[in-house]
C-alpha atoms as a PDB file:
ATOM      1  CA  UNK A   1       0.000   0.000   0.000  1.00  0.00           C
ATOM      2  CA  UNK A   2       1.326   3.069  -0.778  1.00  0.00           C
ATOM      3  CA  UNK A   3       0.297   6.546  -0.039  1.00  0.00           C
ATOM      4  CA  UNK A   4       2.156   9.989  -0.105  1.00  0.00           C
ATOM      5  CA  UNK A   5       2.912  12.311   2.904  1.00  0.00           C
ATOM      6  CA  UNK A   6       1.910  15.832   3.613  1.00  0.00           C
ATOM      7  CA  UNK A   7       4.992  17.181   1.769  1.00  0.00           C
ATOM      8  CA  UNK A   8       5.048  14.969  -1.166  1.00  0.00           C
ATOM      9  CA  UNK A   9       6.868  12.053  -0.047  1.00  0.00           C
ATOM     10  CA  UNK A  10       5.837   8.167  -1.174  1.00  0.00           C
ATOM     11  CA  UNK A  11       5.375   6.486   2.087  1.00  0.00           C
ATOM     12  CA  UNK A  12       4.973   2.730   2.338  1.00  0.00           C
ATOM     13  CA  UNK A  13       2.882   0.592   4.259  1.00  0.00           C
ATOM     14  CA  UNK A  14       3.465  -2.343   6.256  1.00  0.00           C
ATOM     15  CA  UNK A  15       1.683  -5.247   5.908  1.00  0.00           C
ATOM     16  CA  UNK A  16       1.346  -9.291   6.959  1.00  0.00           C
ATOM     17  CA  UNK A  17       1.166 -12.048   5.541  1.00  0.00           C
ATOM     18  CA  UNK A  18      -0.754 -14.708   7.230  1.00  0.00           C
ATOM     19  CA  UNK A  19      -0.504 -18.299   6.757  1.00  0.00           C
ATOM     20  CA  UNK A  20      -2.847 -20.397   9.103  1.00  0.00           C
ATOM     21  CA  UNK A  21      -3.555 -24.680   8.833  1.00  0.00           C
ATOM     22  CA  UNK A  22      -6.266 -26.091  10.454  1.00  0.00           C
ATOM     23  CA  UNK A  23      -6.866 -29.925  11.427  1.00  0.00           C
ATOM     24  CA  UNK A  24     -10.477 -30.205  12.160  1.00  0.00           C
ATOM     25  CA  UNK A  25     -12.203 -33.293  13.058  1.00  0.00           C
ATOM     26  CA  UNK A  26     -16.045 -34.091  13.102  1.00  0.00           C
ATOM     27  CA  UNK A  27     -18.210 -37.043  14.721  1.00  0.00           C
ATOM     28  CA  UNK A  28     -21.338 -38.227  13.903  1.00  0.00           C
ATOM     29  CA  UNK A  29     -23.598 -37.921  16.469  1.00  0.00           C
ATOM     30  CA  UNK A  30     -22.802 -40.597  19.406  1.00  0.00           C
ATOM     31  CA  UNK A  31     -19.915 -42.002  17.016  1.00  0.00           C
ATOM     32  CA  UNK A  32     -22.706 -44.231  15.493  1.00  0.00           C
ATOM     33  CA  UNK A  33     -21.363 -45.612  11.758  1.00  0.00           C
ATOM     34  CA  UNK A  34     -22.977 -43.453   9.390  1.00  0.00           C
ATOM     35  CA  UNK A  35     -20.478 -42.453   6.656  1.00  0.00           C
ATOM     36  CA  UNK A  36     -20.415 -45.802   4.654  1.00  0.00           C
ATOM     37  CA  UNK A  37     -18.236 -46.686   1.722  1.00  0.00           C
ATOM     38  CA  UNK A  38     -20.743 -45.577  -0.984  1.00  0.00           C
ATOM     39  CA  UNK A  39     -21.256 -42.408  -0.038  1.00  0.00           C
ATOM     40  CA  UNK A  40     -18.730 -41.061   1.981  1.00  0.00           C
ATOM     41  CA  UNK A  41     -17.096 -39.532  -1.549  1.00  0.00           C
ATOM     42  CA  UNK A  42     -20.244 -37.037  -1.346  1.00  0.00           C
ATOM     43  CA  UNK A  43     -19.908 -36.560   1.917  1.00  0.00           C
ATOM     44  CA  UNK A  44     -15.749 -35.667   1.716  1.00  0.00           C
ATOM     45  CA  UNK A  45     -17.000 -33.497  -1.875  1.00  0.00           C
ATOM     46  CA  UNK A  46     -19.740 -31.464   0.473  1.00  0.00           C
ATOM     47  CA  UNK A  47     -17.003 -30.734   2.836  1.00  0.00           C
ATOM     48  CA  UNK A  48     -14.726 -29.556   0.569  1.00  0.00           C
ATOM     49  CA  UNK A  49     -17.450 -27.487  -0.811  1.00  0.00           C
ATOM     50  CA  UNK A  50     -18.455 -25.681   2.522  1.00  0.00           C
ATOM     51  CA  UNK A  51     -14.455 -24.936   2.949  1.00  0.00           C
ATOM     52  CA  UNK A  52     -14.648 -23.553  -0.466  1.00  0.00           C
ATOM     53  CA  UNK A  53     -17.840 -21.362   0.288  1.00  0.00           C
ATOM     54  CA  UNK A  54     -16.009 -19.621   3.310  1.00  0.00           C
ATOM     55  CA  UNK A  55     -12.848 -19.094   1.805  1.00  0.00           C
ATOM     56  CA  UNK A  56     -10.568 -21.990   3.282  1.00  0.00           C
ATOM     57  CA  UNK A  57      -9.200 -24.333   1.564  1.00  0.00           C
ATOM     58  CA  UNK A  58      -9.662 -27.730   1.840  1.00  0.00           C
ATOM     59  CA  UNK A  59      -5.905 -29.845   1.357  1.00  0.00           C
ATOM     60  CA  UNK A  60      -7.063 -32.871   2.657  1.00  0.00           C
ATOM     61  CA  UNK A  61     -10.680 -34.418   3.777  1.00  0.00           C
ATOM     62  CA  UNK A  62     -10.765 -37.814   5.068  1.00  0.00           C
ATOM     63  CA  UNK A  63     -12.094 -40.458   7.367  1.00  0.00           C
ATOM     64  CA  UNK A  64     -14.090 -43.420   8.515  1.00  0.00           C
ATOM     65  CA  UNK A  65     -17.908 -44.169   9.494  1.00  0.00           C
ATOM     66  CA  UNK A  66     -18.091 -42.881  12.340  1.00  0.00           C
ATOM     67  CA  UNK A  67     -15.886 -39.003  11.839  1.00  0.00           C
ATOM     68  CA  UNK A  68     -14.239 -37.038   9.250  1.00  0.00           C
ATOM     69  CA  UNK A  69     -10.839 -35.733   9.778  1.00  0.00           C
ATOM     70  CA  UNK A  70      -9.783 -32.257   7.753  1.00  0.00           C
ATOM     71  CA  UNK A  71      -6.818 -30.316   7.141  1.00  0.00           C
ATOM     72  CA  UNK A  72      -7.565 -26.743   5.720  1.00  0.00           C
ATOM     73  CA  UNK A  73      -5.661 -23.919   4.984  1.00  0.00           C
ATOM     74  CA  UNK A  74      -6.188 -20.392   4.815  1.00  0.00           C
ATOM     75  CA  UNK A  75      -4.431 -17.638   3.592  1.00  0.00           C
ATOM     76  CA  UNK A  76      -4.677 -13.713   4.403  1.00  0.00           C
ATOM     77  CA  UNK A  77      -3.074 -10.229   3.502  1.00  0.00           C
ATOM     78  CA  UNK A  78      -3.602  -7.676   6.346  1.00  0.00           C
ATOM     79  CA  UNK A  79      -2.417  -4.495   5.460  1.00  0.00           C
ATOM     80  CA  UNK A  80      -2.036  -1.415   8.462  1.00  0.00           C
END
C-alpha cells in the first residue's frame, strides 16, 4: 500500500502475511457408523465445498464411518 505524505513524499505501508492450517475433526452424532463406503465420496465433496464457500481451503478431507478428519488452509493479507 502506498500513499504519499503531507509534503510529497511516497510512504509505504506495512503489511502481513498470514498463513494459518487447520486440522479439524467431526463425529457423527454418538460415534454411530454413518459415513459408509458408498457415499462417503459425497460426503468428503460437500465438505470440501463448505471450505470452499467460506474461503478456506480444503488440502485434505478424510475419514471413517463414524468421523471425518480435515486439514484446511487459509491464507490472508492484512495491510495497516
Amino acid at each position: 500500500m502506498v500513499f504519499f505524505d503531507d509534503s510529497g513524499y511516497r510512504r509505504y505501508v506495512a503489511n502481513t502475511f498470514t498463513s494459518l492450517h487447520y486440522h479439524v475433526i467431526f463425529s457423527t452424532k454418538n460415534r454411530e457408523s454413518r459415513i459408509h463406503q458408498d457415499i462417503e465420496h459425497r460426503v468428503w465433496s460437500y465438505v470440501g465445498g463448505i471450505a470452499r464457500e467460506n474461503g478456506v481451503k480444503a488440502l485434505l478431507v478424510g475419514g471413517i464411518e463414524n468421523h471425518e478428519h480435515e486439514i484446511d488452509y487459509k491464507e490472508e493479507y492484512v495491510f495497516g
